[in-house]
N, C-alpha and C. Protein backbone atom coordinates (compact mmCIF):
# COMPACT_ATOMS: atom_id res chain seq x y z
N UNK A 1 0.82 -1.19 0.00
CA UNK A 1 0.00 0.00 0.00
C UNK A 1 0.87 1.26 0.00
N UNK A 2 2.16 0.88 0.62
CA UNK A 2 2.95 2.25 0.66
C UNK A 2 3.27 2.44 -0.86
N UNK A 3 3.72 1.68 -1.09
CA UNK A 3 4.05 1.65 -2.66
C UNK A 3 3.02 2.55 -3.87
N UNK A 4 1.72 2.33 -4.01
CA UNK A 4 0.84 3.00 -4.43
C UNK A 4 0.81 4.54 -3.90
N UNK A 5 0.87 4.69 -2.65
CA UNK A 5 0.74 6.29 -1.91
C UNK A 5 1.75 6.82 -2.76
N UNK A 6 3.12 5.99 -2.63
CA UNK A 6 4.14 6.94 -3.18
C UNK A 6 4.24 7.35 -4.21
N UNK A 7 3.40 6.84 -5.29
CA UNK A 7 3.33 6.65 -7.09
C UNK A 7 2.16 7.53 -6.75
N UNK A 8 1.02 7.78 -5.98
CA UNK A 8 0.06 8.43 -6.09
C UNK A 8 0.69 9.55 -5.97
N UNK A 9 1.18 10.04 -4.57
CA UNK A 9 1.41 11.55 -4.36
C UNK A 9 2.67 11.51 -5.77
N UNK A 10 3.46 10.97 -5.96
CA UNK A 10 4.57 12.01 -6.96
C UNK A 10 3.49 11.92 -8.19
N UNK A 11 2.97 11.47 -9.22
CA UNK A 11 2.02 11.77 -9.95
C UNK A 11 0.80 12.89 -10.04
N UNK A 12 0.86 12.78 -8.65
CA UNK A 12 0.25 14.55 -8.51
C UNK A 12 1.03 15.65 -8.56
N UNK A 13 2.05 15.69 -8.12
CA UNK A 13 3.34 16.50 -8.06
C UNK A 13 3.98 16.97 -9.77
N UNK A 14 3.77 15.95 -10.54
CA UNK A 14 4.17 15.89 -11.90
C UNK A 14 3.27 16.63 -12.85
N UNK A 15 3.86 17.11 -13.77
CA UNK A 15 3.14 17.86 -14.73
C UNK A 15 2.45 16.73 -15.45
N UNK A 16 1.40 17.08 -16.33
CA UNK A 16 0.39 16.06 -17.21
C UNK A 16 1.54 15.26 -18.00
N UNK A 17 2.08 16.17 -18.52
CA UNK A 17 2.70 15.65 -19.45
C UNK A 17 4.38 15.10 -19.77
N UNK A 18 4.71 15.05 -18.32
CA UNK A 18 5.54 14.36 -17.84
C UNK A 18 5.57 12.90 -17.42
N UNK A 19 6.32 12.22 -18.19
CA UNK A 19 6.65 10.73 -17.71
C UNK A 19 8.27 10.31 -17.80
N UNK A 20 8.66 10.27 -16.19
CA UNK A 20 9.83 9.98 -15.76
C UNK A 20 10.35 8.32 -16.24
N UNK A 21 11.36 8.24 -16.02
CA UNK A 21 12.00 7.06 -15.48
C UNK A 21 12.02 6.39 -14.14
N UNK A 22 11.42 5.50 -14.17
CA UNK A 22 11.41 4.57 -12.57
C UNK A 22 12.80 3.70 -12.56
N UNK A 23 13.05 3.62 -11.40
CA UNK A 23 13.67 2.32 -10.81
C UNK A 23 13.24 2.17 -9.63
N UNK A 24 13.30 0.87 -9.10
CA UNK A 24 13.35 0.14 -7.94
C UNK A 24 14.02 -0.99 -6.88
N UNK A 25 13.40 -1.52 -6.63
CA UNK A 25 14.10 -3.20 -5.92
C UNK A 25 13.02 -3.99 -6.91
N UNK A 26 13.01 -5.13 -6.50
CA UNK A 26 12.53 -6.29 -7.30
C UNK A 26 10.61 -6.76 -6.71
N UNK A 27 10.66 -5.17 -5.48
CA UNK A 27 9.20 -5.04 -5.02
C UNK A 27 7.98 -5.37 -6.50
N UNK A 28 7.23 -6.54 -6.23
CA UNK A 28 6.67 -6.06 -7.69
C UNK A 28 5.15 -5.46 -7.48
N UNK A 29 5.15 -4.61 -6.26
CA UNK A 29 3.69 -3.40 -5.82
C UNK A 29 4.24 -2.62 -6.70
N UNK A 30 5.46 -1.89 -6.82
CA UNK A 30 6.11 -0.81 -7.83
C UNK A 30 5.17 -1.07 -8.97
N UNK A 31 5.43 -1.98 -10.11
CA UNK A 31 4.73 -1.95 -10.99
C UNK A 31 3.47 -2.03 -11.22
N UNK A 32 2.73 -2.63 -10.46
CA UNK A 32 1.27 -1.78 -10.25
C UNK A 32 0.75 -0.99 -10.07
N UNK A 33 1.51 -0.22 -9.09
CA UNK A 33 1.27 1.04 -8.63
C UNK A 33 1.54 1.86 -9.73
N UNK A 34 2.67 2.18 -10.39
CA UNK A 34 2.74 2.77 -11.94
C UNK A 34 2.11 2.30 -13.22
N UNK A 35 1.87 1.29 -12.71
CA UNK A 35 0.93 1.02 -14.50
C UNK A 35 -0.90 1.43 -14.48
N UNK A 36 -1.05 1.63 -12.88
CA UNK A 36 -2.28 2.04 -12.19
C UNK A 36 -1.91 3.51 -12.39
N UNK A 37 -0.96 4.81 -12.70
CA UNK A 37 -0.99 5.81 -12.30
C UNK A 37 -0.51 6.43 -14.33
N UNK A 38 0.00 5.81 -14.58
CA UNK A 38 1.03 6.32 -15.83
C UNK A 38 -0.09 5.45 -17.08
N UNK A 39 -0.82 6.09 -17.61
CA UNK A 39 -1.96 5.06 -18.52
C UNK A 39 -2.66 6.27 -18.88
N UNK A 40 -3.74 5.46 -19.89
CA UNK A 40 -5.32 6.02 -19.88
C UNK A 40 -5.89 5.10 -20.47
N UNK A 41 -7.18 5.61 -20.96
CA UNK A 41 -8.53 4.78 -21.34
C UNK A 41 -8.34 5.01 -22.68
N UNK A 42 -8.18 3.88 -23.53
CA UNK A 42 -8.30 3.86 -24.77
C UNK A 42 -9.90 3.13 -24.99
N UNK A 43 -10.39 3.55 -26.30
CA UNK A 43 -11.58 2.52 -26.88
C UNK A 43 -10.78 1.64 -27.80
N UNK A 44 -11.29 0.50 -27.83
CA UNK A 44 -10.59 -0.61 -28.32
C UNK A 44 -11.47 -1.44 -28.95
N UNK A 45 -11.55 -1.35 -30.63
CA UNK A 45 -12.73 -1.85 -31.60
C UNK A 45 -13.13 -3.78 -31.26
N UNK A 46 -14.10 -3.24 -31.18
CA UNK A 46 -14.99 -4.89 -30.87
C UNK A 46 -15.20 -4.74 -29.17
N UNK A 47 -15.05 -3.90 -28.27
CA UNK A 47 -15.28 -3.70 -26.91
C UNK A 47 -16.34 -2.78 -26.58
N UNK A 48 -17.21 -2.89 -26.09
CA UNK A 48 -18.43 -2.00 -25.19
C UNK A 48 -17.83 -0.89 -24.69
N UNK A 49 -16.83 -1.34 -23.69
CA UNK A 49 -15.83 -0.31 -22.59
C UNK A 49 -14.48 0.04 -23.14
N UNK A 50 -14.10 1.06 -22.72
CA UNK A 50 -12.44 1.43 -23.13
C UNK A 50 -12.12 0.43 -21.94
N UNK A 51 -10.34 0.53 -22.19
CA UNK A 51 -9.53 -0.21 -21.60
C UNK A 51 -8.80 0.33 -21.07
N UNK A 52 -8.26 0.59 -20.10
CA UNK A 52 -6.64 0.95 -19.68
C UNK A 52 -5.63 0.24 -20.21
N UNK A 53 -4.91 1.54 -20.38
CA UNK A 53 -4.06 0.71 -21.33
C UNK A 53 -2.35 1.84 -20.63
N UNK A 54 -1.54 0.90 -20.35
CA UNK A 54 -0.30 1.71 -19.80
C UNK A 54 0.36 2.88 -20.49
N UNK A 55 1.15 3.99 -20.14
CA UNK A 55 1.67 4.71 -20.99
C UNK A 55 2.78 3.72 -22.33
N UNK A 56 3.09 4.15 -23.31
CA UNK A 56 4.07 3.38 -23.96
C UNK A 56 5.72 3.93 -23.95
N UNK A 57 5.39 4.69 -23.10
CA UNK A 57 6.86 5.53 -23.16
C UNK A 57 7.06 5.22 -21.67
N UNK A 58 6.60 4.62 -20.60
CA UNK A 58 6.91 4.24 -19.11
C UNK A 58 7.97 3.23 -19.41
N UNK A 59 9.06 3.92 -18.67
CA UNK A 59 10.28 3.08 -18.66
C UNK A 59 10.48 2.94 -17.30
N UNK A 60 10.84 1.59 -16.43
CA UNK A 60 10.78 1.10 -15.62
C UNK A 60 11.46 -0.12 -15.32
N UNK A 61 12.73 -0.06 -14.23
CA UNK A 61 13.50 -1.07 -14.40
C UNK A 61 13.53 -1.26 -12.42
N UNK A 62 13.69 -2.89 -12.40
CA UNK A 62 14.37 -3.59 -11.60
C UNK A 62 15.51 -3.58 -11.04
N UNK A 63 16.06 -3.11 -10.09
CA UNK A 63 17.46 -3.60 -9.52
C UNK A 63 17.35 -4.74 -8.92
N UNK A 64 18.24 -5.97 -9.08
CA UNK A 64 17.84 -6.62 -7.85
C UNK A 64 19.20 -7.31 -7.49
N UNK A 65 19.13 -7.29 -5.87
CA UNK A 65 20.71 -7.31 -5.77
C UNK A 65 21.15 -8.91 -4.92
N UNK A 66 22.06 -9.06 -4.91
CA UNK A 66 22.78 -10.39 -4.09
C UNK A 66 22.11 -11.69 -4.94
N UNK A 67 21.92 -11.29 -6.68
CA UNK A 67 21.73 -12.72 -7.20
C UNK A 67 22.94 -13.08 -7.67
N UNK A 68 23.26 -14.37 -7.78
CA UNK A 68 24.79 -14.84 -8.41
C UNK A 68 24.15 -16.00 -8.81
């Protein structure tokens, strides 16, 4: 849940039309929490409802450490 707060409040903080670069740990709330915040609603032919659909320019990487 912290994970989401933190993607919530900096997404408010950010201009519309700003989309940063993420990194993290290998937490995988991170990527929910940004693919829940960095998106919109597309209509998508043969569907009733639009879809969410992620930004395509969200770049977002993993650190993950002490694998050998």
């Amino acid at each position: 849940m912290a994970c989401h707060a933190l993607i919530h409040e900096l997404h408010k903080r950010l201009s519309s039309d700003c989309l940063p670069v993420f990194t993290s740990d290998a937490l995988p709330l991170y990527f929910y929490a940004l693919s829940a915040h960095f998106g919109s609603w597309v209509d998508v032919l043969g569907r009733k409802r639009p879809q969410w659909q992620v930004a395509a320019g969200l770049i977002y990487g993993q650190v993950r450490k002490g694998l050998s």
